[in-house]
N, C-alpha and C. Protein backbone atom coordinates (compact mmCIF):
# COMPACT_ATOMS: atom_id res chain seq x y z
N UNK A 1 -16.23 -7.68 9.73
CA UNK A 1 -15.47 -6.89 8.78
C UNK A 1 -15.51 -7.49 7.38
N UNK A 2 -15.50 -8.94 7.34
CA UNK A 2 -15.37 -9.46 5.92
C UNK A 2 -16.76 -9.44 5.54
N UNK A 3 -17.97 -9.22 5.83
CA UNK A 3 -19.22 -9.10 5.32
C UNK A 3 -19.20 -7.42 4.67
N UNK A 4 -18.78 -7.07 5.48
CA UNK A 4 -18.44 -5.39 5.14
C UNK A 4 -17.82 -5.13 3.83
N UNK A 5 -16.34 -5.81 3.83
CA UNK A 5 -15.93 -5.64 2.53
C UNK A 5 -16.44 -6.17 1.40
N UNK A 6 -17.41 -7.69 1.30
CA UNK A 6 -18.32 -8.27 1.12
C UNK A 6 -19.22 -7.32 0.47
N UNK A 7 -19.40 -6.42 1.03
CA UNK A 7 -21.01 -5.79 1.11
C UNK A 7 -20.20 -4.56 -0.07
N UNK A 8 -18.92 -4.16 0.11
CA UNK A 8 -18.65 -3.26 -1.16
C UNK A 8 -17.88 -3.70 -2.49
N UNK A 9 -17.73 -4.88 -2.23
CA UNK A 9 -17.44 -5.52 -3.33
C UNK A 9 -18.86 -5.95 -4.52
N UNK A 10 -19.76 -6.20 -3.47
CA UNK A 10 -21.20 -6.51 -4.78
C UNK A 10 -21.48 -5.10 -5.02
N UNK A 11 -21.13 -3.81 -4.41
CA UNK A 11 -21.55 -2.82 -5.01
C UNK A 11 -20.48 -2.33 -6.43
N UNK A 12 -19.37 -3.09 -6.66
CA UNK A 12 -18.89 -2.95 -7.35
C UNK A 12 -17.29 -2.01 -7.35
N UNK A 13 -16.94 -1.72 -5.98
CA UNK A 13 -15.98 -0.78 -5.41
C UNK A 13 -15.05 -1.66 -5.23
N UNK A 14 -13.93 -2.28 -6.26
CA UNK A 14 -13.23 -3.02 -6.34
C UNK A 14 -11.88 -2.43 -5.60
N UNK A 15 -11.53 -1.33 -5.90
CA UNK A 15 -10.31 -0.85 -5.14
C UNK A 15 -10.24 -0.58 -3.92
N UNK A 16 -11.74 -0.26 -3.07
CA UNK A 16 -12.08 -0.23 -1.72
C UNK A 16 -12.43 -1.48 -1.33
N UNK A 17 -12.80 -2.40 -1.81
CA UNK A 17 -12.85 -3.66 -1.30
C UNK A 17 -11.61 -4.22 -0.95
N UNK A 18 -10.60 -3.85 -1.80
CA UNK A 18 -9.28 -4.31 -1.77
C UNK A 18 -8.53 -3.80 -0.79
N UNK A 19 -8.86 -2.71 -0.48
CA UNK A 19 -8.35 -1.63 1.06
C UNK A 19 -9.06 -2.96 2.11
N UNK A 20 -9.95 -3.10 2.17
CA UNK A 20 -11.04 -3.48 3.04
C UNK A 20 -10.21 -4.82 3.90
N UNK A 21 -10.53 -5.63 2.81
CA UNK A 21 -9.73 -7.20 2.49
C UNK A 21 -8.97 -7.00 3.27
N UNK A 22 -7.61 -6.18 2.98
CA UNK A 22 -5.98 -5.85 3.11
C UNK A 22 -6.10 -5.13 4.61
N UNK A 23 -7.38 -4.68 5.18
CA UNK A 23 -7.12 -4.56 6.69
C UNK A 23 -7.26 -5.81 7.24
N UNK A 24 -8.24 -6.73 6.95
CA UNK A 24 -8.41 -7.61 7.74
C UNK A 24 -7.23 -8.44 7.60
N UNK A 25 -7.02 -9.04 6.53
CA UNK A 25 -5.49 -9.65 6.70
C UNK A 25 -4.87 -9.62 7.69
N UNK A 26 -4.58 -7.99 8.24
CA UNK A 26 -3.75 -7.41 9.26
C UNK A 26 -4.11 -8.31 10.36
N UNK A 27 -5.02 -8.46 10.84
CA UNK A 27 -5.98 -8.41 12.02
C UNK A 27 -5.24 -10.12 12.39
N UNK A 28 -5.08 -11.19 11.67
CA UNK A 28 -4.23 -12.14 11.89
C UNK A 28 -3.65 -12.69 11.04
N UNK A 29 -2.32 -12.38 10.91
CA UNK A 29 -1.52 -13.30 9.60
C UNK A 29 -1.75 -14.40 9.44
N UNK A 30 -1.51 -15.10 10.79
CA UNK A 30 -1.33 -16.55 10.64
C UNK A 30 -1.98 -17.64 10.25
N UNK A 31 -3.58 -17.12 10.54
CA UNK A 31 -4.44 -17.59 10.04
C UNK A 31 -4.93 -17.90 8.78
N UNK A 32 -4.32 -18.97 7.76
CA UNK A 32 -4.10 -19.59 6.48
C UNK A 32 -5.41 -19.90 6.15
N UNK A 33 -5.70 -20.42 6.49
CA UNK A 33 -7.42 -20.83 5.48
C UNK A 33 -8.53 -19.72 5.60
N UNK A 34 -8.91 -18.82 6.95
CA UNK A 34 -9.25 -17.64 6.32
C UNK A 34 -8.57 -16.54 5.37
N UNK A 35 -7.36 -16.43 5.78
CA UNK A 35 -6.38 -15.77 4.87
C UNK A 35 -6.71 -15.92 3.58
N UNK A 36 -6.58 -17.16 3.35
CA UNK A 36 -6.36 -17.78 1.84
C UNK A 36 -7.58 -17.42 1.10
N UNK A 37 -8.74 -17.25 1.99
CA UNK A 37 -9.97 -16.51 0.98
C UNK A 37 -10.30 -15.04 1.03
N UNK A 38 -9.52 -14.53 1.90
CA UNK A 38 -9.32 -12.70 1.49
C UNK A 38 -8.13 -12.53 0.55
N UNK A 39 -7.47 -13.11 0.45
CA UNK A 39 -6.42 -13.22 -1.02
C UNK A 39 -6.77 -13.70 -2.19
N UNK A 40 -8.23 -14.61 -2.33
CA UNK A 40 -8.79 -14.93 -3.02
C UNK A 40 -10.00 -13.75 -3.21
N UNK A 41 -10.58 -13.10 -2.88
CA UNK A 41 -11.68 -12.32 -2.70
C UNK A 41 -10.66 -10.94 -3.40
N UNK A 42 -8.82 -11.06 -2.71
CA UNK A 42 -8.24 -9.28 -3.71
C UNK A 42 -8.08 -9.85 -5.47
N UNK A 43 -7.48 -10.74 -5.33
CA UNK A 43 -7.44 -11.30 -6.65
C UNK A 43 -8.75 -11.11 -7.38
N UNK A 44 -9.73 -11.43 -7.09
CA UNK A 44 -10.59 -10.97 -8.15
C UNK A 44 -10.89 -9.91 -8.31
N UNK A 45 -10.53 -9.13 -7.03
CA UNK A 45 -11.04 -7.57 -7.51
C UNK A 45 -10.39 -7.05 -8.36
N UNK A 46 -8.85 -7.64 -8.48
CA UNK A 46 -7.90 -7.44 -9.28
C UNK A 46 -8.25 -7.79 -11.03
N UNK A 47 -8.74 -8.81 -10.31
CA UNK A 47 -9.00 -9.66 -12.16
C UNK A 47 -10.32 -8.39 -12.83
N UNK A 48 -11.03 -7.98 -11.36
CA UNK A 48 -11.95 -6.82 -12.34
C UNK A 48 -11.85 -5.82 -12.93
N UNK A 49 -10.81 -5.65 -11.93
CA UNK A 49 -10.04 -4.24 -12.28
C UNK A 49 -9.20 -4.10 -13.38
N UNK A 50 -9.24 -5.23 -14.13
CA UNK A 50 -8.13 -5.51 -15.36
C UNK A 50 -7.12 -5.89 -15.27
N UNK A 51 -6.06 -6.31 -13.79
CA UNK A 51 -4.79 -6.38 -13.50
C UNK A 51 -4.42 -7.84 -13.18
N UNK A 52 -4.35 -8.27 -14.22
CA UNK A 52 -3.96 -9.81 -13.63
C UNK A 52 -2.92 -9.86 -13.49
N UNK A 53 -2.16 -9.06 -13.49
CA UNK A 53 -0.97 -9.29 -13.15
C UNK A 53 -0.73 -8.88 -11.29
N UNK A 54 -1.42 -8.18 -11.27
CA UNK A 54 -1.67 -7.97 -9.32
C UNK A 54 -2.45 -8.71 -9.02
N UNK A 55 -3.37 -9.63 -9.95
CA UNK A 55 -4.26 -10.69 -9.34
C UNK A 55 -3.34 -11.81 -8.71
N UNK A 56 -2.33 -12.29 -10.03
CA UNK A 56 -1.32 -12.85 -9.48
C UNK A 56 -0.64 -13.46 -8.11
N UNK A 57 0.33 -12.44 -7.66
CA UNK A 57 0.80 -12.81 -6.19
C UNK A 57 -0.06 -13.13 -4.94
N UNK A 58 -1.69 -12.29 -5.17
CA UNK A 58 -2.81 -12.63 -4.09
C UNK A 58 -3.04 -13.91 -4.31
N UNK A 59 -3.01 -14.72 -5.58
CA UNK A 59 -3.33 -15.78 -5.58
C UNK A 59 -1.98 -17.23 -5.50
N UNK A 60 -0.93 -16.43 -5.51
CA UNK A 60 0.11 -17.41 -5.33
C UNK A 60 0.39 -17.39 -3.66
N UNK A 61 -0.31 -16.15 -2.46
CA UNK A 61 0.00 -16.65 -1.45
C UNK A 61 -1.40 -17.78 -1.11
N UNK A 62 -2.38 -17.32 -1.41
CA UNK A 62 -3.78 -18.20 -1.01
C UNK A 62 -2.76 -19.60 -1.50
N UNK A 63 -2.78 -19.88 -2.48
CA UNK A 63 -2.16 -21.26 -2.55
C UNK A 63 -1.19 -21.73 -1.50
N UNK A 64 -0.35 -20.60 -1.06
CA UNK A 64 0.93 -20.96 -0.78
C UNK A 64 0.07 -21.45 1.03
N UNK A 65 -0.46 -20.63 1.38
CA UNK A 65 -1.46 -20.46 2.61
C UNK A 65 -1.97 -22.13 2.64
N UNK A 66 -2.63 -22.44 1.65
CA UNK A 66 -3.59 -23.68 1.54
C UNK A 66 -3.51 -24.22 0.33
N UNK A 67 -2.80 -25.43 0.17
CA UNK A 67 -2.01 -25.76 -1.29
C UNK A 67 -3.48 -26.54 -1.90
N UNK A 68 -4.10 -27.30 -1.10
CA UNK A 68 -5.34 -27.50 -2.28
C UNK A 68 -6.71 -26.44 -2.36
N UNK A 69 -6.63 -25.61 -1.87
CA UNK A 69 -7.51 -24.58 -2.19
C UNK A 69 -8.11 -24.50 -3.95
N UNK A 70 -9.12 -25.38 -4.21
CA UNK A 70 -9.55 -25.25 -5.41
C UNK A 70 -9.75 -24.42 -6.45
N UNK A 71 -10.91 -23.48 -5.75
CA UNK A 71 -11.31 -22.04 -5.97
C UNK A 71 -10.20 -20.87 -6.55
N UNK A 72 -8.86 -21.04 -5.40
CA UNK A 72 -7.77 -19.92 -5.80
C UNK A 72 -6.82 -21.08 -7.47
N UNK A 73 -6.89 -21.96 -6.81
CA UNK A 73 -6.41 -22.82 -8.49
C UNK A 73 -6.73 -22.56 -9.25
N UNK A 74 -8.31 -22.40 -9.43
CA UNK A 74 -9.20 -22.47 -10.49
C UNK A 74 -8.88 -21.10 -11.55
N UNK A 75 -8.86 -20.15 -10.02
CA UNK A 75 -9.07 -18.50 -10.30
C UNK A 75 -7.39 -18.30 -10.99
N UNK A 76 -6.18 -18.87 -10.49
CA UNK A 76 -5.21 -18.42 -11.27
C UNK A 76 -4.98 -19.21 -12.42
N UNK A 77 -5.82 -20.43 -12.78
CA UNK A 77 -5.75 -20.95 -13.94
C UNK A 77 -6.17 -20.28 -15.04
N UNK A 78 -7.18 -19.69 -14.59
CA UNK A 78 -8.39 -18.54 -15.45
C UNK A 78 -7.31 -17.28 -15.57
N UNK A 79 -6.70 -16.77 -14.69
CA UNK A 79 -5.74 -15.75 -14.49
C UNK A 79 -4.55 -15.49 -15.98
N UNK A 80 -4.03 -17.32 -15.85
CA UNK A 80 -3.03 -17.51 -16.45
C UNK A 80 -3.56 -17.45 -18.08
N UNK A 81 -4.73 -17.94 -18.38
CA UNK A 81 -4.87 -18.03 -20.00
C UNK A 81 -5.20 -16.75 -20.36
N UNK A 82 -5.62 -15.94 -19.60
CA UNK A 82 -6.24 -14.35 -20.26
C UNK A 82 -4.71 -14.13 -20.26
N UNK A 83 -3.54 -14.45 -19.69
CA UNK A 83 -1.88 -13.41 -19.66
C UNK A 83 -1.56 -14.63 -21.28
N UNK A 84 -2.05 -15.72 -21.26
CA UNK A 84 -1.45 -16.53 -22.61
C UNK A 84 -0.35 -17.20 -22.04
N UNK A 85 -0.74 -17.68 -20.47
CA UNK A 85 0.42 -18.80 -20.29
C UNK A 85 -0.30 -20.21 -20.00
N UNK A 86 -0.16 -20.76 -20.74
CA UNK A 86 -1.19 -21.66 -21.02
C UNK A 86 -0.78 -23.44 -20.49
N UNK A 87 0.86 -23.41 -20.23
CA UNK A 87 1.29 -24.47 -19.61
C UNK A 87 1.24 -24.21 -18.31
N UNK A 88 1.00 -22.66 -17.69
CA UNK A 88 0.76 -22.53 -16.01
C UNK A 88 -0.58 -23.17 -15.54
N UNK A 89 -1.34 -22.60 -16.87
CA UNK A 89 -2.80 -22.68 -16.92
C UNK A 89 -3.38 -24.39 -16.62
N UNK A 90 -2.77 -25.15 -17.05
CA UNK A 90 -2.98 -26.44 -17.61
C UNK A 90 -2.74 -27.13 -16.26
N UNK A 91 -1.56 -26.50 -15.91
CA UNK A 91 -0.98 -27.70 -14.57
C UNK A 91 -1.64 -27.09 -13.26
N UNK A 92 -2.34 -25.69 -13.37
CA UNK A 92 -3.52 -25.27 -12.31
C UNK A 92 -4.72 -26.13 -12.40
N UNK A 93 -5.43 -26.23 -13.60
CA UNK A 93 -6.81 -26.88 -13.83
C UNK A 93 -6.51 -28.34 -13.67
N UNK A 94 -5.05 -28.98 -13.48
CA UNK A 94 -4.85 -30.52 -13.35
C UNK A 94 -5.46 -30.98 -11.94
């Protein structure tokens, strides 16, 4: 399933990727470190879609899921300077 959504995300179908993602989630909550990279994978569809502000919470559970998760750090550090919060930004990229 995640190659699938995978597969419509490089076609560029950011809001169906995000459907996509958001089933599998379903499929096992509990599971934190895959989790944490389909919350990482909506967030950017988000960030494409222009909405960093819904990029947001996808990327505050991936963290919350897996606190050193680099990648989702990286991505809400990047998140935070396009919104102009730049002390969130700072203590993400630390």
């Amino acid at each position: 399933m995640k190659e699938g959504a995978a597969a419509i995300f490089k076609e560029a179908k950011y809001e169906e990727a995000i459907t996509k993602f958001e089933e599998i989630l379903e499929l096992d909550p509990i599971n934190g470190a895959f989790n944490s990279t389909l919350l990482l994978n909506i967030a950017i569809c988000q960030v494409k879609l222009g909405s960093n502000e819904k990029a947001l919470p996808a990327l505050n559970k991936a963290i919350k899921m897996n606190k050193k998760y680099a990648k989702a750090l990286v991505k809400r550090g990047e998140v935070y300077m396009a919104m102009g919060e730049y002390n969130d930004a700072i203590r993400d990229f630390s």
